[in-house]
C-alpha atoms as a PDB file:
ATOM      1  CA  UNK A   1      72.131-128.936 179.301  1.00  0.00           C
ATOM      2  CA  UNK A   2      68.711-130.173 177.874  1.00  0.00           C
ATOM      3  CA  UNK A   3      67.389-133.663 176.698  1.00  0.00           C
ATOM      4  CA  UNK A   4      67.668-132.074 173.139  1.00  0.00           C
ATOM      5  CA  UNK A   5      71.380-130.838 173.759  1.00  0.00           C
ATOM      6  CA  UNK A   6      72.343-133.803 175.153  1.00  0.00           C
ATOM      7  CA  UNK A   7      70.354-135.800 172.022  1.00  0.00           C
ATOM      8  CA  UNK A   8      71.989-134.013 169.479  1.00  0.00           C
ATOM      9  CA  UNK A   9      76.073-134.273 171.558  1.00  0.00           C
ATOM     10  CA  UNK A  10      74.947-138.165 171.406  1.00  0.00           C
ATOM     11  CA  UNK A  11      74.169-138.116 167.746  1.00  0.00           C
ATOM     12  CA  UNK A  12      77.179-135.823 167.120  1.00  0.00           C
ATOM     13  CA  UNK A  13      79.299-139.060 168.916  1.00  0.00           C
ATOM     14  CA  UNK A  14      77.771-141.402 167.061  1.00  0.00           C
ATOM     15  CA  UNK A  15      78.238-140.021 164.037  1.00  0.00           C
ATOM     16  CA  UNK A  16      82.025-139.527 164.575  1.00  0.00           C
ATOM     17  CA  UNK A  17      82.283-142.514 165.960  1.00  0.00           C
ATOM     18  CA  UNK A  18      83.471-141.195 169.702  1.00  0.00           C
ATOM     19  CA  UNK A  19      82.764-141.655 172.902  1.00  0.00           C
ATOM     20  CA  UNK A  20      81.907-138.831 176.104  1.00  0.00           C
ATOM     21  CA  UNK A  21      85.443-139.911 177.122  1.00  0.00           C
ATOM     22  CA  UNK A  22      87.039-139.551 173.521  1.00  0.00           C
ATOM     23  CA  UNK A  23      90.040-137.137 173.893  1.00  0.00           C
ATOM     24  CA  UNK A  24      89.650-134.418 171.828  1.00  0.00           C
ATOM     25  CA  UNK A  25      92.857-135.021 170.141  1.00  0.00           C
ATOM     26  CA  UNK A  26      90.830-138.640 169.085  1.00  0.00           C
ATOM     27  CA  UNK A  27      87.925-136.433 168.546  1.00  0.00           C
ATOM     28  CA  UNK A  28      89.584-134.312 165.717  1.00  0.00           C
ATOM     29  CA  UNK A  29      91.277-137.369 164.216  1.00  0.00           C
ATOM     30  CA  UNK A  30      87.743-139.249 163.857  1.00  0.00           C
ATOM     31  CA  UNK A  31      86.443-136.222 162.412  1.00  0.00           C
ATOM     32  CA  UNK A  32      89.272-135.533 159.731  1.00  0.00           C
ATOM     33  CA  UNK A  33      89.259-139.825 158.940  1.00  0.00           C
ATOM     34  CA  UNK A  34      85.421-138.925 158.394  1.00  0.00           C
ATOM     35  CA  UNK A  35      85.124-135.695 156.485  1.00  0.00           C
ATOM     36  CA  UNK A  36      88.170-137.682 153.969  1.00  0.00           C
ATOM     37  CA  UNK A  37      86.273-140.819 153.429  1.00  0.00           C
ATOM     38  CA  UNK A  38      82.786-138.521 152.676  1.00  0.00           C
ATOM     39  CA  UNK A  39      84.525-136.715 149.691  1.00  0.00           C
ATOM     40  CA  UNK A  40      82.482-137.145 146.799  1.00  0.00           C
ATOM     41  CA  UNK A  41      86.200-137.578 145.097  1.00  0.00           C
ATOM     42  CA  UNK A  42      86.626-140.859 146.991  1.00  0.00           C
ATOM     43  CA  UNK A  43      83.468-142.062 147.573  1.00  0.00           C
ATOM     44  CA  UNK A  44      80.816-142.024 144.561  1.00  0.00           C
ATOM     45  CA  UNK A  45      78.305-142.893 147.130  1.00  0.00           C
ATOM     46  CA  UNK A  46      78.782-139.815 148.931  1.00  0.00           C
ATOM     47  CA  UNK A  47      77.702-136.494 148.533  1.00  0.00           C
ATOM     48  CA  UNK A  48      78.336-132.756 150.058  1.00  0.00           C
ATOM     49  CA  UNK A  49      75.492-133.532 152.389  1.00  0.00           C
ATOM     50  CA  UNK A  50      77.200-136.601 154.221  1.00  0.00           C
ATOM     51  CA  UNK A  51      80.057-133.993 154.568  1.00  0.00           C
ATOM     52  CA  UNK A  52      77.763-131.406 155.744  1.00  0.00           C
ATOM     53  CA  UNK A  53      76.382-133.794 158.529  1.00  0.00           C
ATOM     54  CA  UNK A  54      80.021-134.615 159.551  1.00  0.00           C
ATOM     55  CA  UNK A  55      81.051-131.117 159.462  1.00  0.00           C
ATOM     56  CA  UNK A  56      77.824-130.079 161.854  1.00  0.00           C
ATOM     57  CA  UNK A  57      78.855-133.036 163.916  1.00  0.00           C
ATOM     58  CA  UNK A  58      81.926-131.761 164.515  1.00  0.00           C
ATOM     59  CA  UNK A  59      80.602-128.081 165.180  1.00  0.00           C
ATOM     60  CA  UNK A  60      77.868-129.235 167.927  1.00  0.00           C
ATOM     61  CA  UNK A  61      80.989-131.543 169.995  1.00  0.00           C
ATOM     62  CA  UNK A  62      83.048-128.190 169.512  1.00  0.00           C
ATOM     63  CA  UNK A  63      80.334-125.866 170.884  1.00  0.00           C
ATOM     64  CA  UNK A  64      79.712-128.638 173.623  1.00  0.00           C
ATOM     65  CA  UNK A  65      83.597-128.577 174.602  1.00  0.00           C
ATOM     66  CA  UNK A  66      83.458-124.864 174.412  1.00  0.00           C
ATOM     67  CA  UNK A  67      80.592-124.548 176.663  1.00  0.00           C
ATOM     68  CA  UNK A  68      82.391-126.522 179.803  1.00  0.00           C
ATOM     69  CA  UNK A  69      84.890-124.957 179.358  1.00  0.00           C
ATOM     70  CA  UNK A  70      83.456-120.998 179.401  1.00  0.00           C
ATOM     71  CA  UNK A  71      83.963-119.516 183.124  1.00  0.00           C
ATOM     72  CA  UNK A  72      80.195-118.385 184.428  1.00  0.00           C
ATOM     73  CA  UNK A  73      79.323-114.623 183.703  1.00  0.00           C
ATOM     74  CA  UNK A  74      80.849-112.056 185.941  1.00  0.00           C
ATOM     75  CA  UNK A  75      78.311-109.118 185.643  1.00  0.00           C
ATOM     76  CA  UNK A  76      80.922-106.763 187.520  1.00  0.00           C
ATOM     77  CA  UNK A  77      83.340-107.699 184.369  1.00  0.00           C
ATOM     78  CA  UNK A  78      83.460-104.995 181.970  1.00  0.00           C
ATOM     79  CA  UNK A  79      82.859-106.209 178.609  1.00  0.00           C
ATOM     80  CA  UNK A  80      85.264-105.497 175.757  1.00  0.00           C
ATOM     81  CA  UNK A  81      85.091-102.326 173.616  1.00  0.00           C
ATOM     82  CA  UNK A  82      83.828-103.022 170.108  1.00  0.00           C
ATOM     83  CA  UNK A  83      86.005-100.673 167.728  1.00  0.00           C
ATOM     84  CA  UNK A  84      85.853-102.088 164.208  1.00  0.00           C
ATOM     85  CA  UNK A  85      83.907-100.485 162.219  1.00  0.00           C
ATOM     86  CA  UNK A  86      81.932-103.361 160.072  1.00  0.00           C
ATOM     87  CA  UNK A  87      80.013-106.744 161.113  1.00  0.00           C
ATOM     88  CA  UNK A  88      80.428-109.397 158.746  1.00  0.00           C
ATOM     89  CA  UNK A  89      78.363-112.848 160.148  1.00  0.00           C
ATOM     90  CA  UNK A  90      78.339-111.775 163.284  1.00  0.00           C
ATOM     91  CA  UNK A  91      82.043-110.816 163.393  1.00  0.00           C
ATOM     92  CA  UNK A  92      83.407-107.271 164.076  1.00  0.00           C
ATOM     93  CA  UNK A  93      86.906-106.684 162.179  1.00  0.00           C
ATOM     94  CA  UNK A  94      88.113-103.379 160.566  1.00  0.00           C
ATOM     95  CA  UNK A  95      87.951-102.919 156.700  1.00  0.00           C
ATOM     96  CA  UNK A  96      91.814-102.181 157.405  1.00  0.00           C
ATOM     97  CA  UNK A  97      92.525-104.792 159.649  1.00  0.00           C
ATOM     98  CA  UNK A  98      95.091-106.880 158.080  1.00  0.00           C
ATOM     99  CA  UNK A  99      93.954-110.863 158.177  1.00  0.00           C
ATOM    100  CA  UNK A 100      96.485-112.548 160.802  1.00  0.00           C
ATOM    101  CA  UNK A 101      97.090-116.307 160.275  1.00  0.00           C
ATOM    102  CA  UNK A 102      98.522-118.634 162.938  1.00  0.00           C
ATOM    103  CA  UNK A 103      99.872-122.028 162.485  1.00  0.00           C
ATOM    104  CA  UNK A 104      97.994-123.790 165.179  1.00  0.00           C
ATOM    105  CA  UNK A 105      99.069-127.375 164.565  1.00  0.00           C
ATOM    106  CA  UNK A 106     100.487-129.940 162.070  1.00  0.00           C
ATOM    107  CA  UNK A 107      97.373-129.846 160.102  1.00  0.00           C
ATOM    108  CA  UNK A 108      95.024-126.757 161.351  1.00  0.00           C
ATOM    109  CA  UNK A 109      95.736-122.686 160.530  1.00  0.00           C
ATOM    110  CA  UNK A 110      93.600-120.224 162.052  1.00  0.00           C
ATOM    111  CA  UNK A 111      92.679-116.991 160.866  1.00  0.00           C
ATOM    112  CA  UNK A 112      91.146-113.481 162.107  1.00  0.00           C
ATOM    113  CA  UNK A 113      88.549-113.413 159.922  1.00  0.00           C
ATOM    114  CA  UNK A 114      85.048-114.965 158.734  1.00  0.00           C
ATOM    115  CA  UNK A 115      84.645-118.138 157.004  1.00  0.00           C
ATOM    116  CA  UNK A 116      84.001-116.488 153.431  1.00  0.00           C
ATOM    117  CA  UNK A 117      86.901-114.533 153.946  1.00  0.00           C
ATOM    118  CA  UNK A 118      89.301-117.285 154.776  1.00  0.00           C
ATOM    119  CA  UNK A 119      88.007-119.196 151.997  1.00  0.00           C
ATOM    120  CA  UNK A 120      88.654-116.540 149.370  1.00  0.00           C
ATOM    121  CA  UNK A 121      92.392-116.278 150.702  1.00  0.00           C
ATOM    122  CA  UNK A 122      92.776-120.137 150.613  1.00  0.00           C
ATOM    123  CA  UNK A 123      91.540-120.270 146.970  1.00  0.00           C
ATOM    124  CA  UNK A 124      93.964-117.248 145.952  1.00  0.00           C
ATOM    125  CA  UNK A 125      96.471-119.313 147.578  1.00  0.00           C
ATOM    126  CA  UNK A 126      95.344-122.499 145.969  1.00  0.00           C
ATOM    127  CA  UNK A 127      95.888-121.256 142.702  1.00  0.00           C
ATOM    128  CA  UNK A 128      99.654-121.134 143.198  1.00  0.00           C
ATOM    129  CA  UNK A 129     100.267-124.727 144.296  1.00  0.00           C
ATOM    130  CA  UNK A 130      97.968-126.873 142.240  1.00  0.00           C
ATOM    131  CA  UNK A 131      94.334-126.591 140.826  1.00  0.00           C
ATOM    132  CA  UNK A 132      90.797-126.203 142.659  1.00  0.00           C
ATOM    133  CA  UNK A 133      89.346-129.974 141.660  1.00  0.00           C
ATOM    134  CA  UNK A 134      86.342-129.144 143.862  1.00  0.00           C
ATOM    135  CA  UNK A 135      84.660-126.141 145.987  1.00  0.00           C
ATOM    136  CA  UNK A 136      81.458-126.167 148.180  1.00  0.00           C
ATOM    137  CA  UNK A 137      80.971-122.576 149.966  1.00  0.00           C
ATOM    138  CA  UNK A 138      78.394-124.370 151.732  1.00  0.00           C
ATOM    139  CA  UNK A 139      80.172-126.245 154.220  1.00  0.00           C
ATOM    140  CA  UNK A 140      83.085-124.760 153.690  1.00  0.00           C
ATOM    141  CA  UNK A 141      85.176-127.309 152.326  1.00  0.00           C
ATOM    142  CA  UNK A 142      87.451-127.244 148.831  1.00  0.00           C
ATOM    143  CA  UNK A 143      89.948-129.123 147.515  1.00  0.00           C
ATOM    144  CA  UNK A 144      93.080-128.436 145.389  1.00  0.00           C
ATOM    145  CA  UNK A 145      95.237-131.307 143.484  1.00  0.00           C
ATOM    146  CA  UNK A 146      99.057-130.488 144.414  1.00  0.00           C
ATOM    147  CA  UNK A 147     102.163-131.336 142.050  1.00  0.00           C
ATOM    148  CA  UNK A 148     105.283-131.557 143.569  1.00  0.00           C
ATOM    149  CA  UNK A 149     108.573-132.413 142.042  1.00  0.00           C
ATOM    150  CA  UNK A 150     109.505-136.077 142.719  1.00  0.00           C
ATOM    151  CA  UNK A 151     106.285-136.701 144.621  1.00  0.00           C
ATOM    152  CA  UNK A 152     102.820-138.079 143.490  1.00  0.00           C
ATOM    153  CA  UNK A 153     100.095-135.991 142.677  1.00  0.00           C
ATOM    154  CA  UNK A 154      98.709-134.806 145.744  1.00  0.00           C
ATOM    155  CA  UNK A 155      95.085-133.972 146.887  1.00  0.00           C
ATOM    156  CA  UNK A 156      94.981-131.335 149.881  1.00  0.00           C
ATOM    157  CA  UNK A 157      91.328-131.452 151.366  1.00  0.00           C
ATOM    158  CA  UNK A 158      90.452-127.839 153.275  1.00  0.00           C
ATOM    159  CA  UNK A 159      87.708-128.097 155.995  1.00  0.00           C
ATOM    160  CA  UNK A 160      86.985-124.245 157.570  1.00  0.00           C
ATOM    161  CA  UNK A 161      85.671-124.565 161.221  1.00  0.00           C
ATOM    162  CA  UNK A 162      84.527-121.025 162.453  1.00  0.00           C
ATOM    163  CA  UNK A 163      85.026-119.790 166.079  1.00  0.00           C
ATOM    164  CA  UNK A 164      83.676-117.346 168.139  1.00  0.00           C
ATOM    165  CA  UNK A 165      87.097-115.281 166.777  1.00  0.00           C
ATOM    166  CA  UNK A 166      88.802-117.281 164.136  1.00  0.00           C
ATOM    167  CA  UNK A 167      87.982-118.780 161.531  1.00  0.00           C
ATOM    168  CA  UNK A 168      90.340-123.072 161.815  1.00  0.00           C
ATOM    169  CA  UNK A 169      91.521-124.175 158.103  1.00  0.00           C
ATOM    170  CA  UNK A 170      91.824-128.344 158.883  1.00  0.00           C
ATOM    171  CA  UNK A 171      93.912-129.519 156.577  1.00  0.00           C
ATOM    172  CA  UNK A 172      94.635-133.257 155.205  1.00  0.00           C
ATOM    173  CA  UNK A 173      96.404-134.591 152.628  1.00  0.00           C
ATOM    174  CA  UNK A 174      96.983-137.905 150.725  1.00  0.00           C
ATOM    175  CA  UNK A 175      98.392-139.107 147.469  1.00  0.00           C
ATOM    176  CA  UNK A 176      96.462-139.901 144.606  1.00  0.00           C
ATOM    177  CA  UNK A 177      99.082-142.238 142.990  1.00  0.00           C
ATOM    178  CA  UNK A 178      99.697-146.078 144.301  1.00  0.00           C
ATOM    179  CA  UNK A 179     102.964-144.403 146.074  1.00  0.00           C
ATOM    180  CA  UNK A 180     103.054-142.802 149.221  1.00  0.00           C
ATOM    181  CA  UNK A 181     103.072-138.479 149.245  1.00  0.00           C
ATOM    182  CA  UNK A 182     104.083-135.975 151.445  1.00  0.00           C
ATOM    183  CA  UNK A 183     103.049-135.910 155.119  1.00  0.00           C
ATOM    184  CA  UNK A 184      99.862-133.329 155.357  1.00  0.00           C
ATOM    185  CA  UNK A 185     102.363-131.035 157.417  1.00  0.00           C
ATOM    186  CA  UNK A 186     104.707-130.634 154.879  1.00  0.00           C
ATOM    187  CA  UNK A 187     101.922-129.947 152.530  1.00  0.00           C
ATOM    188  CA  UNK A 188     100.582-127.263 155.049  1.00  0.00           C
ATOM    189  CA  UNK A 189     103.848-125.863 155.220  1.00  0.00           C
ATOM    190  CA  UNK A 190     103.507-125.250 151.310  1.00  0.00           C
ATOM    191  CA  UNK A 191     100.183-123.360 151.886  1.00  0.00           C
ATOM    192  CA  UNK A 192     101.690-121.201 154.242  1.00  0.00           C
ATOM    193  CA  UNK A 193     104.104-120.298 152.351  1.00  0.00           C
ATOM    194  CA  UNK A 194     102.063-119.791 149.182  1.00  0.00           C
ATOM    195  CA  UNK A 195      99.548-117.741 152.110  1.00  0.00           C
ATOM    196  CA  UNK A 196     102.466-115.321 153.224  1.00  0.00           C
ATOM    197  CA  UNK A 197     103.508-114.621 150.020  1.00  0.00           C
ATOM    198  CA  UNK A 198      99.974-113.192 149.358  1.00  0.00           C
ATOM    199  CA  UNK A 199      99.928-111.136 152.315  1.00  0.00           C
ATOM    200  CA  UNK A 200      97.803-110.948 154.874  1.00  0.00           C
ATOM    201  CA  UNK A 201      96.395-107.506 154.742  1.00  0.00           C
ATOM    202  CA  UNK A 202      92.643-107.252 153.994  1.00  0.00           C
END
C-alpha cells in the first residue's frame, strides 16, 4: 500500500471516527450515525457535500477491506466468460436480465445492478410508501417521509454503496415526531415488500 493509500485509509478513519482495529460491524454503524447527522434535513449546517465526504469515506475503508481480503492473482485461473450483452459503468448485465435483490441485513439490500439503476427502482418503490422529501443522484442518497398507521411520521434515509457486483441500499430510519417509530428493519421490511411487488425484472 502507498504513503498516499495509507493517507487517505487514515483520513477515511478519522473522518468516521474509527480506528485500524474498528470492527467493521462498528465501522458501518459510525458510518450510518454519520451519513444521518450530515442530512441537510437535520442539520441546516450541512450540506450534500459533508455527505459526499462521508459517503467517499466509507467507499475508500470498503475498497481497503476489500483489498486484504482479495486472494493474489492466479494467472493459470481462467477468467470468467463475459456474456451480457451491454456495459453500463463498468458493469456487464443483460438488457433481459431480471434485477435480483437480496436482503443482506437488518438495514442493507443488495442488488444486481448499477447504482442508477437501483436508484430508479428505490424511487418507484418510494412512491408507494410515502413521498421523496429529498434526492441527490450524486452521491446516491434520497430520502422518503413514511406514514404508517398508529406510528409517527417516519423518515427512511437510502445510502447506495456500489460493489464490484452489486449495487448495497443502507437503509436507516427514525421518527420525525417527539415519539418513538418503527425499528429501521421493520421499515426495510416495508420496502421490500413495496420492491417485490414491483418486480424485479429489468
Amino acid at each position: 500500500m502507498t504513503d498516499r493509500a495509507r493517507m487517505r485509509v487514515a483520513e477515511a478513519q478519522s473522518l468516521l471516527g474509527v480506528e485500524a482495529d474498528t470492527t467493521w460491524a462498528e465501522v458501518r454503524a459510525a458510518y450510518r450515525a454519520r451519513i444521518r447527522a450530515s442530512h441537510p434535513d437535520r442539520n441546516a449546517n450541512s450540506d450534500s457535500a459533508d455527505a459526499v465526504r462521508i459517503i467517499d469515506a466509507y467507499r475508500v475503508l470498503q475498497q481497503n477491506r476489500s483489498a486484504a481480503s482479495t486472494p493474489p492473482f492466479d494467472p493459470g485461473r481462467a477468467a470468467a466468460p463475459v456474456t451480457a450483452e451491454r456495459e453500463v459503468e463498468g458493469w456487464h448485465r443483460s438488457t433481459t436480465e431480471p434485477i435480483v435483490m437480496e436482503r443482506i441485513g437488518a438495514d442493507t439490500i443488495a442488488f444486481s445492478a448499477p447504482a442508477e439503476e437501483t436508484l430508479t427502482r428505490l424511487l418507484e418503490a418510494c412512491h408507494e410508501i410515502g413521498e421523496v422529501t429529498y434526492l441527490d443522484r450524486s452521491v446516491p442518497i434520497a430520502e422518503v417521509l413514511c406514514r404508517f398507521e398508529g406510528e409517527p411520521s417516519t423518515s427512511l434515509v437510502m445510502t447506495l454503496q456500489g460493489r464490484a457486483h452489486t449495487t448495497e441500499v443502507f437503509f436507516t430510519a427514525e421518527s420525525i415526531e417527539a415519539r418513538s417509530g418503527p425499528a429501521t428493519d421493520a421499515v426495510v421490511d416495508v420496502m421490500e415488500d413495496a420492491l417485490a411487488r414491483l418486480g424485479q425484472g429489468p
